[in-house]
Protein backbone atom coordinates (compact mmCIF):
# COMPACT_ATOMS: atom_id res chain seq x y z
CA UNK A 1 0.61 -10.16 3.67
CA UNK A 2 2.10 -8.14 1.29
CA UNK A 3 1.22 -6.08 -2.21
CA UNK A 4 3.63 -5.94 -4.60
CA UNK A 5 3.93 -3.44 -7.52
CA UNK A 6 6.24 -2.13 -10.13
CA UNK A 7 8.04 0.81 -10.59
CA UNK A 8 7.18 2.97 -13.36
CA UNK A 9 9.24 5.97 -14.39
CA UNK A 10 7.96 9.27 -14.92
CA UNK A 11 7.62 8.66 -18.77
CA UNK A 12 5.75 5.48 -18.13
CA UNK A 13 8.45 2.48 -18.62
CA UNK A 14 7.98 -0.70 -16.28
CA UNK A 15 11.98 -1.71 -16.09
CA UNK A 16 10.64 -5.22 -14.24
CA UNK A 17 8.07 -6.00 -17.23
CA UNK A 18 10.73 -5.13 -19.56
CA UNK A 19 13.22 -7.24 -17.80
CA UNK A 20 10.73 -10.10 -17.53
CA UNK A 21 9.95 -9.84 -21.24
CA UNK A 22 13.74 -11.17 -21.93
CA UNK A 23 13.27 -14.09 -19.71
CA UNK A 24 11.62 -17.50 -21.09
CA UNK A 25 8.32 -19.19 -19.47
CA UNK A 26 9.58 -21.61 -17.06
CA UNK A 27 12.38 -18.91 -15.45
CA UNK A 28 9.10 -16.20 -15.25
CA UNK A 29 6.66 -18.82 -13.79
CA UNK A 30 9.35 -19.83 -11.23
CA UNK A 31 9.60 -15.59 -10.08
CA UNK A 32 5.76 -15.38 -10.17
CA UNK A 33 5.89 -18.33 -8.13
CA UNK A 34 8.34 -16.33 -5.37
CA UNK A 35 6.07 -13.26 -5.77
CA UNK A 36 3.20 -14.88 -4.62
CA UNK A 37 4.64 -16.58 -1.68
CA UNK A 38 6.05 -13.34 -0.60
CA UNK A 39 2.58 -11.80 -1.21
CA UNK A 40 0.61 -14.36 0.66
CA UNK A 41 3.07 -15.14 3.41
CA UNK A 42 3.30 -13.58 6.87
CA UNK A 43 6.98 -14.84 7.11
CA UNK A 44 9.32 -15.40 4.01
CA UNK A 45 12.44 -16.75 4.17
CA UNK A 46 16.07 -14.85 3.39
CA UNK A 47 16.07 -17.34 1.01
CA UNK A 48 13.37 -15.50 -1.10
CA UNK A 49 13.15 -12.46 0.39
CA UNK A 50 15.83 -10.13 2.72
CA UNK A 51 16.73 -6.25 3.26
CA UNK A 52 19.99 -5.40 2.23
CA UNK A 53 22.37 -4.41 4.85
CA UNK A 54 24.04 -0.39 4.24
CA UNK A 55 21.28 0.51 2.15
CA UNK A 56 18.40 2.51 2.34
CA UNK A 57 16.00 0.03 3.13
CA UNK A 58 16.70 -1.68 0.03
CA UNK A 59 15.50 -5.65 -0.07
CA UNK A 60 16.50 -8.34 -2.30
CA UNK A 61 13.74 -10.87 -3.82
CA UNK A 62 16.07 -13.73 -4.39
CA UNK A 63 14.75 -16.21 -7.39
CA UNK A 64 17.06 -19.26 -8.28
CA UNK A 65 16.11 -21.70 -11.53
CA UNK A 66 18.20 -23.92 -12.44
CA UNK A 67 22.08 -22.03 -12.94
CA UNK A 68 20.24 -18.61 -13.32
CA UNK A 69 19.93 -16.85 -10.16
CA UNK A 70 17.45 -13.59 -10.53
CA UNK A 71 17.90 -10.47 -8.11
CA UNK A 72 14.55 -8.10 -7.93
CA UNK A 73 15.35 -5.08 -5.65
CA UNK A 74 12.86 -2.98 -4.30
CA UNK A 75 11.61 -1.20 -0.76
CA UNK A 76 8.54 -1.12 1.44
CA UNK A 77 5.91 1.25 1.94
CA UNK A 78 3.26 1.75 4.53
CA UNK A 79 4.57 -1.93 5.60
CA UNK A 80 2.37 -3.89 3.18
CA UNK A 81 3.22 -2.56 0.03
CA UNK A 82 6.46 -3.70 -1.70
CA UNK A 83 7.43 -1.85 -4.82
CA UNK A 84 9.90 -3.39 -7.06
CA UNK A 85 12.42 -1.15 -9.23
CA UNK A 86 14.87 -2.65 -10.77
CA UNK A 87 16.01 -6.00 -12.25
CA UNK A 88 18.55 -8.12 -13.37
CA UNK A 89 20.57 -11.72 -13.62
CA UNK A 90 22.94 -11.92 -10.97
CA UNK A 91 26.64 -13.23 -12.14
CA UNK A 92 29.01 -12.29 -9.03
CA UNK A 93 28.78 -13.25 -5.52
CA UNK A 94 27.90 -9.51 -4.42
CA UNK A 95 24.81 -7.11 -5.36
CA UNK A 96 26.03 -4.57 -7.43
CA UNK A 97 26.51 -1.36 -6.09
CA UNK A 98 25.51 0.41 -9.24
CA UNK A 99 21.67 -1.95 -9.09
CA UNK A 100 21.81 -1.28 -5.51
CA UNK A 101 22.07 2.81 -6.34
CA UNK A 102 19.66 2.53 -8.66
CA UNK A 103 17.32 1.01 -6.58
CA UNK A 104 17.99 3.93 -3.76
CA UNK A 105 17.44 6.55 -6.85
CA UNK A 106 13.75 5.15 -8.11
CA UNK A 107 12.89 4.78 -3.83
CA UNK A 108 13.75 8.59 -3.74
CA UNK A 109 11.52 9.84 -6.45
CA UNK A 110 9.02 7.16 -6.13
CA UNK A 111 8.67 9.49 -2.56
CA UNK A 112 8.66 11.71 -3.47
CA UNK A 113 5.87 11.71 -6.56
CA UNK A 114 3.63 9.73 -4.22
């Protein structure tokens, strides 16, 4: 069982509840949908849910509706908390390094603030 929250930056901006405020009903009831299993599972599958290999600890919630495929990134803390800090629509076959960085970045001072 797992929390999950999102990142907020130091002046107060929610980059996933922006993000999600782009996206129409049915794509944002399909990610609640995989937040929730994640939440209330004990085991999720890669399919939804996976850490990112040469990264900090970086995972990947995976979301898929219809031809859009969603990529939330995030890390773990004190093994039941997941926060998520970045967003975005993925287009290539690869995470990109620069959401991946970004990701690392937000970990780093979420740290170190907490």
């Amino acid at each position: 069982m797992k929390e999950i929250i999102f990142y907020k930056t130091k002046s107060g901006k929610c980059p996933i509840e922006d993000f999600l405020g782009t996206l129409s009903n049915k794509e944002i009831m399909k990610i609640t949908w995989v937040l929730q299993l994640i939440e209330e599972s004990h085991i999720v599958s890669t399919k939804f849910y996976k850490k990112l290999v040469n990264t900090d600890d970086i995972i990947e919630v995976r979301v898929q509706y219809t031809n859009n495929n969603f990529r939330f990134l995030g890390f773990e803390d004190k093994g039941c908390l997941v926060i998520l800090t970045n967003a975005f629509r993925k287009k290539d076959q690869k995470t990109s390094k620069k959401e991946i960085e970004l990701a690392q970045n937000r970990k780093k001072e979420y740290l170190e603030y907490e």
